[in-house]
PDB file of N, CA and C in Angstrom:
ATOM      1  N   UNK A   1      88.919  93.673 115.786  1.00  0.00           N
ATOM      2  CA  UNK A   1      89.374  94.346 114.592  1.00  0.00           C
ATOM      3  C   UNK A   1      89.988  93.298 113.660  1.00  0.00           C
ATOM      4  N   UNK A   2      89.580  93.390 112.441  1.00  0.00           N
ATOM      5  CA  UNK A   2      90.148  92.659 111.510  1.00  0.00           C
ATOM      6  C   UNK A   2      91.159  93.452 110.712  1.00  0.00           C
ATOM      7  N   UNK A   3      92.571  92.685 110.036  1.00  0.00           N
ATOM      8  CA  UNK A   3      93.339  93.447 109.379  1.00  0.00           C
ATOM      9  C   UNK A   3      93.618  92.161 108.332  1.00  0.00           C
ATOM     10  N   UNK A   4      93.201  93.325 106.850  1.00  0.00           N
ATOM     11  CA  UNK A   4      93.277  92.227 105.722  1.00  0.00           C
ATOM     12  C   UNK A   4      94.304  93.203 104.453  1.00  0.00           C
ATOM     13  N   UNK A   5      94.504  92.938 103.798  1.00  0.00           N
ATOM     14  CA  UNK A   5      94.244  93.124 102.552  1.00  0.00           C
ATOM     15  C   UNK A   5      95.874  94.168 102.836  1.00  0.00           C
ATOM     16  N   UNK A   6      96.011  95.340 102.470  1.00  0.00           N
ATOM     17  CA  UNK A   6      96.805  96.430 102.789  1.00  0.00           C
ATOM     18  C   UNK A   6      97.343  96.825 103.905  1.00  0.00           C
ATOM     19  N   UNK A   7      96.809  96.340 104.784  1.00  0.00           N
ATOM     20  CA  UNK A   7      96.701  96.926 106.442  1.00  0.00           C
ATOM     21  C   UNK A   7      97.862  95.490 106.987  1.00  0.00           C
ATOM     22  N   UNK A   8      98.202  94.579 106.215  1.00  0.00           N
ATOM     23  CA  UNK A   8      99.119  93.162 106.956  1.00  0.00           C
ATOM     24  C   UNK A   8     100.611  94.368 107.022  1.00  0.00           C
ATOM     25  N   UNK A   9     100.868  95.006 105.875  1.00  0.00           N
ATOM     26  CA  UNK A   9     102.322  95.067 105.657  1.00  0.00           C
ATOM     27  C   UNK A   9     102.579  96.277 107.044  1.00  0.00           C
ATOM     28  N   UNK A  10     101.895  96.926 107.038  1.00  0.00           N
ATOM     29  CA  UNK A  10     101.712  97.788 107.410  1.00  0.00           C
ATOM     30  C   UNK A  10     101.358  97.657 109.498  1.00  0.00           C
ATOM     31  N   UNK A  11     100.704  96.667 109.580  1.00  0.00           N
ATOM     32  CA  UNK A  11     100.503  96.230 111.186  1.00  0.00           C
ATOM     33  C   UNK A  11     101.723  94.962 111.562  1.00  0.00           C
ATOM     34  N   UNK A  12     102.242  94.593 110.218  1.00  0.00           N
ATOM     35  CA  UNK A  12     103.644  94.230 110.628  1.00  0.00           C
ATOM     36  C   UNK A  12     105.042  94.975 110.965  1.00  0.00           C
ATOM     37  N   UNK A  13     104.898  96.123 110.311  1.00  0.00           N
ATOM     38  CA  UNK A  13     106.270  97.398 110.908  1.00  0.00           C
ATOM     39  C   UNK A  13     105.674  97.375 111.710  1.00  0.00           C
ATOM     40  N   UNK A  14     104.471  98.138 112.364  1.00  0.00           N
ATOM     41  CA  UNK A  14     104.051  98.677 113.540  1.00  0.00           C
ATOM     42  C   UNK A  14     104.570  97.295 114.712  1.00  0.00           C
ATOM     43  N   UNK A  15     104.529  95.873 114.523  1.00  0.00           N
ATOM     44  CA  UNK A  15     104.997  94.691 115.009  1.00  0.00           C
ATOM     45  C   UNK A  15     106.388  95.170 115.411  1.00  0.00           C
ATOM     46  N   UNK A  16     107.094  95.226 114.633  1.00  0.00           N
ATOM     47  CA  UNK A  16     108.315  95.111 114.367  1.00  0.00           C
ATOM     48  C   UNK A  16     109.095  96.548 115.104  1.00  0.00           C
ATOM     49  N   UNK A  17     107.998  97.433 115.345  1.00  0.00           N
ATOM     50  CA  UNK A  17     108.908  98.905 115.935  1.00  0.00           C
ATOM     51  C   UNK A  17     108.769  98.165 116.986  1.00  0.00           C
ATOM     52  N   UNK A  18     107.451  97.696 117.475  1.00  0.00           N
ATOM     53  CA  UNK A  18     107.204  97.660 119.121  1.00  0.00           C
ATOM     54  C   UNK A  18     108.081  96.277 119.389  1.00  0.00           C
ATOM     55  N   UNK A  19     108.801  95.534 118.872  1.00  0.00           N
ATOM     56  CA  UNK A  19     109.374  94.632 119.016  1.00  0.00           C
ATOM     57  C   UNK A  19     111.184  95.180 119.386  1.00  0.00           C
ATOM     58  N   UNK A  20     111.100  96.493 118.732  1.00  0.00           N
ATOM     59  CA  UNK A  20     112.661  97.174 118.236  1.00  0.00           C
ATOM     60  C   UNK A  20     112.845  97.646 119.618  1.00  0.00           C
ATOM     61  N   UNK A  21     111.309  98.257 120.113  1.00  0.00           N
ATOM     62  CA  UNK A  21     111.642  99.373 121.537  1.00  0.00           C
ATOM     63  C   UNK A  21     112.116  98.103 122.552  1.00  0.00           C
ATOM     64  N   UNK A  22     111.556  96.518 122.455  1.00  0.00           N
ATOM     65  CA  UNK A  22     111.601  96.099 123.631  1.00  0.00           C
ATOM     66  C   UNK A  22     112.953  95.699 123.354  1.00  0.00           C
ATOM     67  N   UNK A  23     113.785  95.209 122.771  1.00  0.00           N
ATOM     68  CA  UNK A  23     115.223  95.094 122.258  1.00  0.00           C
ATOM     69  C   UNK A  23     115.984  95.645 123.014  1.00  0.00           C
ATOM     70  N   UNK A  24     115.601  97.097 122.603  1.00  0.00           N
ATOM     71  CA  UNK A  24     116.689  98.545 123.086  1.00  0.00           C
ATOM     72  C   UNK A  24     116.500  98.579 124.638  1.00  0.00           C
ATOM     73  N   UNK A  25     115.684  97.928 125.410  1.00  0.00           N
ATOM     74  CA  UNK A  25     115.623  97.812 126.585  1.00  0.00           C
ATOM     75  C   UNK A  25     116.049  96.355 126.990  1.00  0.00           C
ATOM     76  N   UNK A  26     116.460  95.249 126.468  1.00  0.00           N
ATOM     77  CA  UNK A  26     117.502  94.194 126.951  1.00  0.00           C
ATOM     78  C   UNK A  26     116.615  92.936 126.400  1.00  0.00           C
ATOM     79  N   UNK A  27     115.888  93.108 125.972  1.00  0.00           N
ATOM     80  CA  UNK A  27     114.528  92.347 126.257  1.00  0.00           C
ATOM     81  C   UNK A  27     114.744  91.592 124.899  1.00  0.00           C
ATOM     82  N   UNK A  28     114.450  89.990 124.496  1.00  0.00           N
ATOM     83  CA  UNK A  28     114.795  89.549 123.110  1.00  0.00           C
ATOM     84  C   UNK A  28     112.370  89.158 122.683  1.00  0.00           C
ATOM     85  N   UNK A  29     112.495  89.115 121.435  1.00  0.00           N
ATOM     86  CA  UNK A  29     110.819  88.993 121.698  1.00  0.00           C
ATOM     87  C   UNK A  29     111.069  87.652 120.809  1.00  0.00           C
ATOM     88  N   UNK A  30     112.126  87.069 120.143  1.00  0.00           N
ATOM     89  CA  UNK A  30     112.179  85.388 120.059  1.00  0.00           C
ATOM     90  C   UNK A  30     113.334  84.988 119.790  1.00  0.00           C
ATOM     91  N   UNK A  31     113.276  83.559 119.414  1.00  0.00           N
ATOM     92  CA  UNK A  31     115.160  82.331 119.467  1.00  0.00           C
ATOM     93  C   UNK A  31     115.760  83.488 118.235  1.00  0.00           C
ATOM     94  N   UNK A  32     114.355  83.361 117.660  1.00  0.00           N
ATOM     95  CA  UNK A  32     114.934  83.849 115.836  1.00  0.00           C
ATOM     96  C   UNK A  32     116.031  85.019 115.963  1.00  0.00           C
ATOM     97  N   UNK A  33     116.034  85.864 114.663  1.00  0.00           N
ATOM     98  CA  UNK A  33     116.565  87.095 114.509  1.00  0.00           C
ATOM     99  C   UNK A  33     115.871  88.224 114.967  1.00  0.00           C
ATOM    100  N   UNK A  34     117.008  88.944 115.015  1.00  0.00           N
ATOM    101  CA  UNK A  34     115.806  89.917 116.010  1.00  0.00           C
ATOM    102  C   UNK A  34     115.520  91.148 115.044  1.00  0.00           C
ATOM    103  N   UNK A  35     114.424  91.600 115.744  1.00  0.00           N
ATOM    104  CA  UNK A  35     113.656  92.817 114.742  1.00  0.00           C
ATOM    105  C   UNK A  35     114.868  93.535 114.255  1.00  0.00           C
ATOM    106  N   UNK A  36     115.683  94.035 115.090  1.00  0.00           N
ATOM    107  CA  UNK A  36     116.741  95.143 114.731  1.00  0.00           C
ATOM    108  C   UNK A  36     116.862  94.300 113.383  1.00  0.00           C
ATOM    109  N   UNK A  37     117.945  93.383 113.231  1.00  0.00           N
ATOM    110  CA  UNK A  37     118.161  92.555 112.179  1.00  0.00           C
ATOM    111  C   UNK A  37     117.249  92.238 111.032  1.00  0.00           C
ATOM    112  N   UNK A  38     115.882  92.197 111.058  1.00  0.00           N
ATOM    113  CA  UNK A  38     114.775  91.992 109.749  1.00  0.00           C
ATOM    114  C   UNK A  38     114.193  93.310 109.533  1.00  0.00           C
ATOM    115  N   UNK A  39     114.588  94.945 110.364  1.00  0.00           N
ATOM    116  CA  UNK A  39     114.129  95.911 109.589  1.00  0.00           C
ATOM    117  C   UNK A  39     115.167  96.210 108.868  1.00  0.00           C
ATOM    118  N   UNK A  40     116.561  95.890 109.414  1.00  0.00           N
ATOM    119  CA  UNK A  40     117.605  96.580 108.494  1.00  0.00           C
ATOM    120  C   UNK A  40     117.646  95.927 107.210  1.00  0.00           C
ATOM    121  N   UNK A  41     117.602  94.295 107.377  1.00  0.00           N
ATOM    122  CA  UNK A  41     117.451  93.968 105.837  1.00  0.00           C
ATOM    123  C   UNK A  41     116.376  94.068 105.572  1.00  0.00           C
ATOM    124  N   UNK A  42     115.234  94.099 105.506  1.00  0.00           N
ATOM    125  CA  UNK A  42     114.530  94.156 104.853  1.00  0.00           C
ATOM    126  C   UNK A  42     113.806  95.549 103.973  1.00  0.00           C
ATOM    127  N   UNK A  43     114.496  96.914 105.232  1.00  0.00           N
ATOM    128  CA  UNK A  43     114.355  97.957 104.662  1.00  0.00           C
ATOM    129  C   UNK A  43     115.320  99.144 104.324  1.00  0.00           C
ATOM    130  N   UNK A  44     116.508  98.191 104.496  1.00  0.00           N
ATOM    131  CA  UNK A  44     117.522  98.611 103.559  1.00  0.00           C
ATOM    132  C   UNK A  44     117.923  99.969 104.786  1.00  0.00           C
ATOM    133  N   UNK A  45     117.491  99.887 106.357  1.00  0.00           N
ATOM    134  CA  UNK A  45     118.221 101.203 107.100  1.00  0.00           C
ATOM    135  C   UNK A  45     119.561 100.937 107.959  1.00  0.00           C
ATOM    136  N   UNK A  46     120.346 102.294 107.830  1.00  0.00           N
ATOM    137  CA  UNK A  46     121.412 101.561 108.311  1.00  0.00           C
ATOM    138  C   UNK A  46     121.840 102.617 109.619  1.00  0.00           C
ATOM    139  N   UNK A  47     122.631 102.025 110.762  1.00  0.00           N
ATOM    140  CA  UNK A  47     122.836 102.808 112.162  1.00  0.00           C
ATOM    141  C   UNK A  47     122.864 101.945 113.236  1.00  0.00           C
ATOM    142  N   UNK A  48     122.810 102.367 114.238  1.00  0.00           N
ATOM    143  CA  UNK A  48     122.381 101.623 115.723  1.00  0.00           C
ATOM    144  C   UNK A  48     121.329 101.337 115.730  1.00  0.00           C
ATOM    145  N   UNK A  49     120.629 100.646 117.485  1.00  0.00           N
ATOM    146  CA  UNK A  49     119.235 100.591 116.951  1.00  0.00           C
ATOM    147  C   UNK A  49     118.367 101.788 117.011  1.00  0.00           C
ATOM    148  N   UNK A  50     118.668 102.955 118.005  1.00  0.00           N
ATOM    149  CA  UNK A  50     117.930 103.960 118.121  1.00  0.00           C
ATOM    150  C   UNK A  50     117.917 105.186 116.791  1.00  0.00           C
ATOM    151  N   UNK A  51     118.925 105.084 116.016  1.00  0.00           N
ATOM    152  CA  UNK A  51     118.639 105.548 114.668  1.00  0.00           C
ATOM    153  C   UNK A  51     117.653 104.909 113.807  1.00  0.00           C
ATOM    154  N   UNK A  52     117.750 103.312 114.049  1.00  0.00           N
ATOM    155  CA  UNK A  52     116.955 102.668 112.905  1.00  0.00           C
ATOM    156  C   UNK A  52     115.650 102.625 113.798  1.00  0.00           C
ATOM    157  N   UNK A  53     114.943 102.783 114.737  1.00  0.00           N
ATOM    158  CA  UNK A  53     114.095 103.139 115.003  1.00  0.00           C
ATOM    159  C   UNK A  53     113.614 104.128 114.810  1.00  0.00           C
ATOM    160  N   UNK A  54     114.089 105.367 115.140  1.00  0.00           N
ATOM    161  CA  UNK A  54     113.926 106.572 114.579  1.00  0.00           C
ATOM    162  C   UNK A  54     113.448 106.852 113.191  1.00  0.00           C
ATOM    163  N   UNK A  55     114.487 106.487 112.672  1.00  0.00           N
ATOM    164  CA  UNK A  55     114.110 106.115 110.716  1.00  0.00           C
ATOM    165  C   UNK A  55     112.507 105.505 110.588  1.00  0.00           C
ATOM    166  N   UNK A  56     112.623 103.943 111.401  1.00  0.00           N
ATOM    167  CA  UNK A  56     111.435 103.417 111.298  1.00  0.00           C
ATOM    168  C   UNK A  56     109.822 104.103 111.511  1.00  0.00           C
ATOM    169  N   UNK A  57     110.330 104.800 112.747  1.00  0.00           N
ATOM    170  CA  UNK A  57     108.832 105.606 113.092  1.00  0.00           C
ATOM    171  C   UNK A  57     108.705 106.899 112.035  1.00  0.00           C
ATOM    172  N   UNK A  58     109.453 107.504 111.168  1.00  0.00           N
ATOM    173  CA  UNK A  58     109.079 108.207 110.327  1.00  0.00           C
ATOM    174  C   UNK A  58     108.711 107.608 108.994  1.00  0.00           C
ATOM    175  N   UNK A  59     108.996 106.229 108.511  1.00  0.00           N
ATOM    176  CA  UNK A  59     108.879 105.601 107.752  1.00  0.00           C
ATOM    177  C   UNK A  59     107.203 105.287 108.272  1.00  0.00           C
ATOM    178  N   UNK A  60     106.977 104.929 109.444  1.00  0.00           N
ATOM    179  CA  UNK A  60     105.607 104.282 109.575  1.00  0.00           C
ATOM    180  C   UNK A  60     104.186 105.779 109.653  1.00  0.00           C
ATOM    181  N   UNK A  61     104.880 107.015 110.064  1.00  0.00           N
ATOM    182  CA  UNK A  61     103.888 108.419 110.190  1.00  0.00           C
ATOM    183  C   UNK A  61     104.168 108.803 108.652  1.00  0.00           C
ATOM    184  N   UNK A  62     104.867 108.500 107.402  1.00  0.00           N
ATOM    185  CA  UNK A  62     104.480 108.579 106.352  1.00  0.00           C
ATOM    186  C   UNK A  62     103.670 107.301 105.608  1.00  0.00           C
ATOM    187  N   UNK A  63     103.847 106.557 105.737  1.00  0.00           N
ATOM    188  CA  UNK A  63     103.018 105.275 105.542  1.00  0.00           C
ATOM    189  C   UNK A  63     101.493 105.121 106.208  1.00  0.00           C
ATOM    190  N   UNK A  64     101.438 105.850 106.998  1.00  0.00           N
ATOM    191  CA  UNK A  64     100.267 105.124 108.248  1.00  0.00           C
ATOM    192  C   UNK A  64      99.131 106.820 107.590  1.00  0.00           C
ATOM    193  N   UNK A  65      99.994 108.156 107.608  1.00  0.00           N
ATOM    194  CA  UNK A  65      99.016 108.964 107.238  1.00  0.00           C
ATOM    195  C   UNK A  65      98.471 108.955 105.701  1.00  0.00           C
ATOM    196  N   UNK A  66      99.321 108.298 105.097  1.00  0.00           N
ATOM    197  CA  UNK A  66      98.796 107.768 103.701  1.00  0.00           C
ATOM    198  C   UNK A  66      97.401 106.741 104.055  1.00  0.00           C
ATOM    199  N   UNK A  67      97.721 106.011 104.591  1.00  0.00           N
ATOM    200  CA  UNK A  67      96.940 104.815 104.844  1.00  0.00           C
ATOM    201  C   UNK A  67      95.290 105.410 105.297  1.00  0.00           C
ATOM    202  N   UNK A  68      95.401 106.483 105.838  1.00  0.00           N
ATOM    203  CA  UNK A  68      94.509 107.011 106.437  1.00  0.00           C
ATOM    204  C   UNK A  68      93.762 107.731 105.639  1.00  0.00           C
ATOM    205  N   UNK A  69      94.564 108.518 105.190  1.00  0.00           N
ATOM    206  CA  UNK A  69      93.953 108.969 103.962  1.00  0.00           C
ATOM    207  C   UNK A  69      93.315 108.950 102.461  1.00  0.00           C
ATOM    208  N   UNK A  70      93.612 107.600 102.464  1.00  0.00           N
ATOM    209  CA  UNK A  70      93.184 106.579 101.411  1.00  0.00           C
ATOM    210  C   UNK A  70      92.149 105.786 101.893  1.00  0.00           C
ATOM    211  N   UNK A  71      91.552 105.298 103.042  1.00  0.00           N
ATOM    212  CA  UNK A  71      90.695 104.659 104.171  1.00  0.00           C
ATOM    213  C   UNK A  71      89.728 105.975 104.202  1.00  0.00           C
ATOM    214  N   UNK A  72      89.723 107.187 104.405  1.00  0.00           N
ATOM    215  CA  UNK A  72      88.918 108.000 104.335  1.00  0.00           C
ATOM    216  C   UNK A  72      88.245 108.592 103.292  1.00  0.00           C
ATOM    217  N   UNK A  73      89.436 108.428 101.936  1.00  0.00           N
ATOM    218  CA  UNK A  73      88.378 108.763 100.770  1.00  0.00           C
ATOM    219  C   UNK A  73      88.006 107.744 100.215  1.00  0.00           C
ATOM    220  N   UNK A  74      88.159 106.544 100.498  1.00  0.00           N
ATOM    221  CA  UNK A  74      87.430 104.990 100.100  1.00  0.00           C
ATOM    222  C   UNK A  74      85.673 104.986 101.041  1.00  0.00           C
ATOM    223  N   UNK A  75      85.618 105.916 102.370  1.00  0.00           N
ATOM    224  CA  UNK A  75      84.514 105.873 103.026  1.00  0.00           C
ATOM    225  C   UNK A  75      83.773 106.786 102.461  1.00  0.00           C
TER     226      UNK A  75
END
């Protein structure tokens, strides 16, 4: 599968949740900052991490069914 164009910003949250779940279980996924830390700034959510996950996965099932639906009337 290739991901170009619209589909980067978008398979990067999806990065970034599955990076959030392994967090909330003890787990770091690099040296850097951690996901918790680059969704809150970057998307402006604020809480623990299981709120800002929460937030996140409704942020990504409004984003992702857009996405879909724009991918289907482009076919």
């Amino acid at each position: 599968m290739i991901i170009t164009g619209d589909q980067i910003p978008l398979a990067r949250l999806i990065t970034l949740k599955h990076g959030l779940k392994l967090e909330m279980k003890g787990m770091r996924v690099s040296r850097g900052r951690t996901c918790y830390s680059i969704v809150k700034e970057e998307l402006g959510l604020r809480g623990n991490r299981q709120k800002v996950l929460d937030q996140l996965e409704e942020m990504l099932e409004i984003v992702g069914g857009a996405a879909a639906r724009r991918e289907r009337d482009n076919a």
